[in-house]
Every structure is written in C-alpha cells, then in structure tokens.
N, C-alpha and C. Protein backbone atom coordinates (compact mmCIF):
# COMPACT_ATOMS: atom_id res chain seq x y z
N UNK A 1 25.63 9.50 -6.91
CA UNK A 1 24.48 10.19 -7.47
C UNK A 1 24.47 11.63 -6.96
N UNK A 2 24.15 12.78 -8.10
CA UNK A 2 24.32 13.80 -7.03
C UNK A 2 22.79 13.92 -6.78
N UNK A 3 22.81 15.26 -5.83
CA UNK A 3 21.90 15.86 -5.26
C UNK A 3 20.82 15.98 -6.34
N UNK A 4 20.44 16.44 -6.97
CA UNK A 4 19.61 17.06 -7.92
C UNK A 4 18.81 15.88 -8.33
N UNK A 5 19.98 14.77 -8.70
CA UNK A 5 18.92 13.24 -9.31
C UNK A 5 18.69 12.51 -8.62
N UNK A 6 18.65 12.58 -7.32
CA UNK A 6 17.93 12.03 -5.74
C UNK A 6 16.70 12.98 -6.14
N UNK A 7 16.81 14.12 -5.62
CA UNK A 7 15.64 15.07 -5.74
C UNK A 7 14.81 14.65 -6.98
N UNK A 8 15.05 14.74 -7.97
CA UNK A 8 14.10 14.59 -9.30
C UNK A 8 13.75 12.83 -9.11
N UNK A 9 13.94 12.01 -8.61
CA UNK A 9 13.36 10.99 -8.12
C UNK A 9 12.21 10.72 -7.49
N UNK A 10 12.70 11.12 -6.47
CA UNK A 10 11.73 10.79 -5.07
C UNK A 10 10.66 11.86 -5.57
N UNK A 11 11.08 12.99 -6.05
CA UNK A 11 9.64 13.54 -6.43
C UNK A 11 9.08 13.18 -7.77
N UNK A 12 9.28 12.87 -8.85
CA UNK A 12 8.77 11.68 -9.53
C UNK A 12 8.02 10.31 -8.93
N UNK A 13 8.72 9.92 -8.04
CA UNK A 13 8.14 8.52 -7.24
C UNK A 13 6.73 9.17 -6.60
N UNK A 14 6.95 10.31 -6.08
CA UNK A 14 5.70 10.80 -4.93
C UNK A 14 4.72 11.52 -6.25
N UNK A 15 4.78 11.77 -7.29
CA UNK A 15 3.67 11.72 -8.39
C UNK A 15 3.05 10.78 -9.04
N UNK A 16 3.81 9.56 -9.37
CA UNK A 16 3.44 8.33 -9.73
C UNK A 16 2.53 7.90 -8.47
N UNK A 17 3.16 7.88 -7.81
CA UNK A 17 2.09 7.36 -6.57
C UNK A 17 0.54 8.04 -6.41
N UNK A 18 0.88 9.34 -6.56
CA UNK A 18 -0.71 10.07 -6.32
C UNK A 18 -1.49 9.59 -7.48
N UNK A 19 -0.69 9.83 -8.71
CA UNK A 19 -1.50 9.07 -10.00
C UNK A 19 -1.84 7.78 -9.94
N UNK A 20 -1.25 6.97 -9.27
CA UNK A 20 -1.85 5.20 -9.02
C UNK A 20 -2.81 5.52 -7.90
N UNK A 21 -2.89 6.05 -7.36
CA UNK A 21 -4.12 6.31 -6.27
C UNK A 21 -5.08 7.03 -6.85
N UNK A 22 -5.25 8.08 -7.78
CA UNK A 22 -6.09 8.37 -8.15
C UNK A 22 -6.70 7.74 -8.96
N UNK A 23 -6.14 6.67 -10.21
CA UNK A 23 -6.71 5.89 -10.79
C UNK A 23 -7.10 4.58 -9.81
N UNK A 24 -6.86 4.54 -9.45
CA UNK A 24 -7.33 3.51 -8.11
C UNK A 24 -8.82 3.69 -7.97
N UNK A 25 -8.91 4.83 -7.16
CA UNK A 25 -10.16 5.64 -7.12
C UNK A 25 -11.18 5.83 -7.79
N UNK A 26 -10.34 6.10 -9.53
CA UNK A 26 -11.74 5.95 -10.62
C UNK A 26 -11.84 5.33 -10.81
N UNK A 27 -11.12 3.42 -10.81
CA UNK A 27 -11.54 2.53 -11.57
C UNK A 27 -12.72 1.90 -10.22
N UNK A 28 -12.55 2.26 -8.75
CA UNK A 28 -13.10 1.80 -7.99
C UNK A 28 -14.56 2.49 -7.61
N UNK A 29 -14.76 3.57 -8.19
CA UNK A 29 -15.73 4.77 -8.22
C UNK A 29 -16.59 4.11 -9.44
N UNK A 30 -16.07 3.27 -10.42
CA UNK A 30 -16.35 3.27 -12.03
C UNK A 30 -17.11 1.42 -11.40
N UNK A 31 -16.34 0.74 -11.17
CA UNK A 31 -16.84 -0.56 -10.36
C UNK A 31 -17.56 -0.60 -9.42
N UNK A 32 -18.25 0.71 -8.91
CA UNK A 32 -19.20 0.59 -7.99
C UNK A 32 -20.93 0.77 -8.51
N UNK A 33 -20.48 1.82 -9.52
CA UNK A 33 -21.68 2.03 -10.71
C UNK A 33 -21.98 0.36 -11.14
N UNK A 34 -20.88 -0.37 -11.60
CA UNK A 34 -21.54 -1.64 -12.14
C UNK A 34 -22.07 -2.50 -11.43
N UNK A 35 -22.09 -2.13 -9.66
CA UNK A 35 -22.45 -3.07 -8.69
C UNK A 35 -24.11 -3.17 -8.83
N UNK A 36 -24.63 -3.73 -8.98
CA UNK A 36 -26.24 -3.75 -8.70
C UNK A 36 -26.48 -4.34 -7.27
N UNK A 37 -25.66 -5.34 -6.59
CA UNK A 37 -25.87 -5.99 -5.43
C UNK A 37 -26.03 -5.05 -4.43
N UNK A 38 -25.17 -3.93 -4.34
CA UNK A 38 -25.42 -3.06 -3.59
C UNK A 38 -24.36 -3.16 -2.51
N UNK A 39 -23.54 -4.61 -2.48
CA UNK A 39 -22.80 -5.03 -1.69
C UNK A 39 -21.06 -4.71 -2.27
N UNK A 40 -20.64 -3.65 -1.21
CA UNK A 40 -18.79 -3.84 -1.72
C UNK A 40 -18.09 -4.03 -0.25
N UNK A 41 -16.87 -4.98 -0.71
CA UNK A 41 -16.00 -5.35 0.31
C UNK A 41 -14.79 -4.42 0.12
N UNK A 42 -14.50 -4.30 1.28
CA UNK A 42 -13.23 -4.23 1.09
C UNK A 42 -11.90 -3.99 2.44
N UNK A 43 -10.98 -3.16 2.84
CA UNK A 43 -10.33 -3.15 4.34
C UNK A 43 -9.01 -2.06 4.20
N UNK A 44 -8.10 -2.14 4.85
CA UNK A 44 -7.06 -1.64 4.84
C UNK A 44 -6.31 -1.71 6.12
N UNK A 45 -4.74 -1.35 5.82
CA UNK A 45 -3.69 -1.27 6.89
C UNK A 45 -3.06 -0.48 6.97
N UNK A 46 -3.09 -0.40 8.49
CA UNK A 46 -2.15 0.62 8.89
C UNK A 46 -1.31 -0.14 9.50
N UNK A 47 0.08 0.48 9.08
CA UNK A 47 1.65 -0.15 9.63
C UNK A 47 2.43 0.83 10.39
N UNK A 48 2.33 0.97 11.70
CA UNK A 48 2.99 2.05 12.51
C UNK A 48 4.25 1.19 13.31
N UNK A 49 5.46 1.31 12.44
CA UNK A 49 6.92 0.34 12.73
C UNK A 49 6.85 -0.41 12.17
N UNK A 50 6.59 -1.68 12.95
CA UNK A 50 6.57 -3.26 12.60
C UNK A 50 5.04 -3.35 12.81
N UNK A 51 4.53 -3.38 13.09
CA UNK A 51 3.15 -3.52 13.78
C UNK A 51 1.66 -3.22 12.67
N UNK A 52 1.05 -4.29 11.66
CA UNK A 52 -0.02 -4.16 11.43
C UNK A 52 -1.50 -3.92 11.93
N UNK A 53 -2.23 -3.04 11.16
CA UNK A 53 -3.21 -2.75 12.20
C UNK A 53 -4.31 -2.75 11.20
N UNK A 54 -5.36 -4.19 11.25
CA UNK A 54 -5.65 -4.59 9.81
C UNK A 54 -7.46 -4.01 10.17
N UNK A 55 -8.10 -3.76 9.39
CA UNK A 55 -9.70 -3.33 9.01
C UNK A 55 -10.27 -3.95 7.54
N UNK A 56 -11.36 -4.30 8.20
CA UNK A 56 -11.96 -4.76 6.94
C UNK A 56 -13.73 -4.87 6.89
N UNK A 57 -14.61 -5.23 5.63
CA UNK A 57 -16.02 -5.29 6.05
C UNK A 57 -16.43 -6.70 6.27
N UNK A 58 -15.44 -7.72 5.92
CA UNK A 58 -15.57 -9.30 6.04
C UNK A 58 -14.50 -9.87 6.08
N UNK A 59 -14.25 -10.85 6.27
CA UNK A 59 -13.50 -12.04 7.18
C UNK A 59 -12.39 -12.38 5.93
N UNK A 60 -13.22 -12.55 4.44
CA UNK A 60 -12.09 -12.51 3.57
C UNK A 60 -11.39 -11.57 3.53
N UNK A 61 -11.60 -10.02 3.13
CA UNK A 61 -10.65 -9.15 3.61
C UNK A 61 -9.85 -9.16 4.29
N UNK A 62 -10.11 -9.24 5.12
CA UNK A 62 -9.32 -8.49 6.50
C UNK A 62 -8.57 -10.08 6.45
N UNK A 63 -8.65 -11.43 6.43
CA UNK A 63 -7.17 -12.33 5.92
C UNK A 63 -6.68 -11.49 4.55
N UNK A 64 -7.46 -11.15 3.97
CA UNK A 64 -6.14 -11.22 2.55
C UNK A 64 -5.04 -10.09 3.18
N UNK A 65 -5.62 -8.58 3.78
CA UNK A 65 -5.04 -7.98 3.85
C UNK A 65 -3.96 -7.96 4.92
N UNK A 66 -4.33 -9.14 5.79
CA UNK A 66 -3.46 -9.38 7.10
C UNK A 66 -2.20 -10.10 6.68
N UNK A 67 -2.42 -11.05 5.65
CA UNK A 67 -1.59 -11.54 4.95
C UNK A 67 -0.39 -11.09 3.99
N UNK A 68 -1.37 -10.06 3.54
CA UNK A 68 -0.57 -8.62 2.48
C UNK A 68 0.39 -8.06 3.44
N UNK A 69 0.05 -7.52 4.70
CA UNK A 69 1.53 -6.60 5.55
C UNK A 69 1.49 -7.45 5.94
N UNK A 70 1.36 -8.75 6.74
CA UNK A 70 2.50 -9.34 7.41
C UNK A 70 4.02 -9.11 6.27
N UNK A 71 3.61 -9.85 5.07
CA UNK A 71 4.88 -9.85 3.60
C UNK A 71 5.59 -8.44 3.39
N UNK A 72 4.68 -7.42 3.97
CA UNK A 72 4.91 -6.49 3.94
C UNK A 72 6.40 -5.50 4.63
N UNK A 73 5.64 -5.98 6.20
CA UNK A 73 6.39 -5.92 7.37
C UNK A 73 7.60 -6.52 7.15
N UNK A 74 7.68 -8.21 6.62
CA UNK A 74 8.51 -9.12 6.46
C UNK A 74 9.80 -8.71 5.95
N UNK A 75 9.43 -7.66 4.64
CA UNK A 75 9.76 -7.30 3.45
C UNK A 75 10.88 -5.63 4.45
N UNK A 76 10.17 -4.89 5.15
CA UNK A 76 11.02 -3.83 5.99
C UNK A 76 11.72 -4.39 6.93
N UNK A 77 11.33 -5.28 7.55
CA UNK A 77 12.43 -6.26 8.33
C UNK A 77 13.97 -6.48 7.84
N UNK A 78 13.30 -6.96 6.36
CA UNK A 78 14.43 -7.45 5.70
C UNK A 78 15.34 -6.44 5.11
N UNK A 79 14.94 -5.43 4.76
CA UNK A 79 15.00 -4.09 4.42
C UNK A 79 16.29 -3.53 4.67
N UNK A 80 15.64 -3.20 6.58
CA UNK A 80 16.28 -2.32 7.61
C UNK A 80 17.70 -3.58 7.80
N UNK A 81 17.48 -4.76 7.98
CA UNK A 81 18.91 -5.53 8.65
C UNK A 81 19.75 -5.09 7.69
N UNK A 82 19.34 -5.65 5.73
CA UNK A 82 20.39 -5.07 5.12
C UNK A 82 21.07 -3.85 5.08
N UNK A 83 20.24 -2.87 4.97
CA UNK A 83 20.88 -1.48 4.93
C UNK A 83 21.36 -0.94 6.18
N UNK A 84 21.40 -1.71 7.43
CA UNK A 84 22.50 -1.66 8.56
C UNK A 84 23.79 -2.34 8.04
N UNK A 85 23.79 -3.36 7.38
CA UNK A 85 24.69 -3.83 6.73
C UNK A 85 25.81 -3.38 6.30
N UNK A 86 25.22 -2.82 4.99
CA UNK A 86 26.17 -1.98 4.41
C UNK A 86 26.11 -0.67 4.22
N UNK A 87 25.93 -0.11 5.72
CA UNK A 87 25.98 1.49 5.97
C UNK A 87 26.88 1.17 7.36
C-alpha cells in the first residue's frame, strides 16, 4: 500500500468516527426531550493498556459496560499477540 492510501484512510476513519459521535449525541440529545421520567442511565470506559476503568449511574450499566471492555480488552489482547506474530 503506498503512503498516500494509508494517509487517506486513517483520516477518513478519524471523520467517520467524529460523525458517529456526533450523531450519537443528537439522537441522545433528541431521546432525552422524549424522557418525561426525568430519569437517564447511562456510564462509560476508560481503557488505559489492558486495564478497564468502568463508571456508571446504576448497577445495570456499569455490568453492561464492564462486560463491553472486558470483550474489548480481550479483543487487543488478541490483537497485539497476532501482530507480534507476523511482524
């Protein structure tokens, strides 16, 4: 692959991404208007190496999302052995 279509990739990949986050945002901005309960859940992770570092506002959260990077982690584990592999 040369140089140029690495480059036009990864910066394609890093726009798609801001655009799935921003629609993220409005559909979650747009689902909060329909809340009348007044009540939203939700959490997140931070992954610094191997190491999850899970937050959440309830007990379901914070399993789903502990569950989400462990697969996650699992998933760079598996990652990193191969591409020692065959490099």
């Amino acid at each position: 692959m040369s140089d140029q279509l690495v480059w036009n990739i990864g910066l394609t990949l890093v726009f798609v991404g801001f655009v799935i986050a921003f629609i993220a945002v409005v559909l979650l901005l747009f689902k909060s208007f329909k809340n009348k309960e007044g009540k939203m859940r939700g959490g997140g992770a931070i992954i610094i190496g191997f190491i999850p570092i899970v937050f959440g506002t309830d007990k379901e959260s914070v399993k789903l999302i502990l569950v989400l990077s462990i697969i996650l982690v699992v998933l760079l584990l598996i990652w990193v052995v191969f591409s020692y592999r065959f490099f």
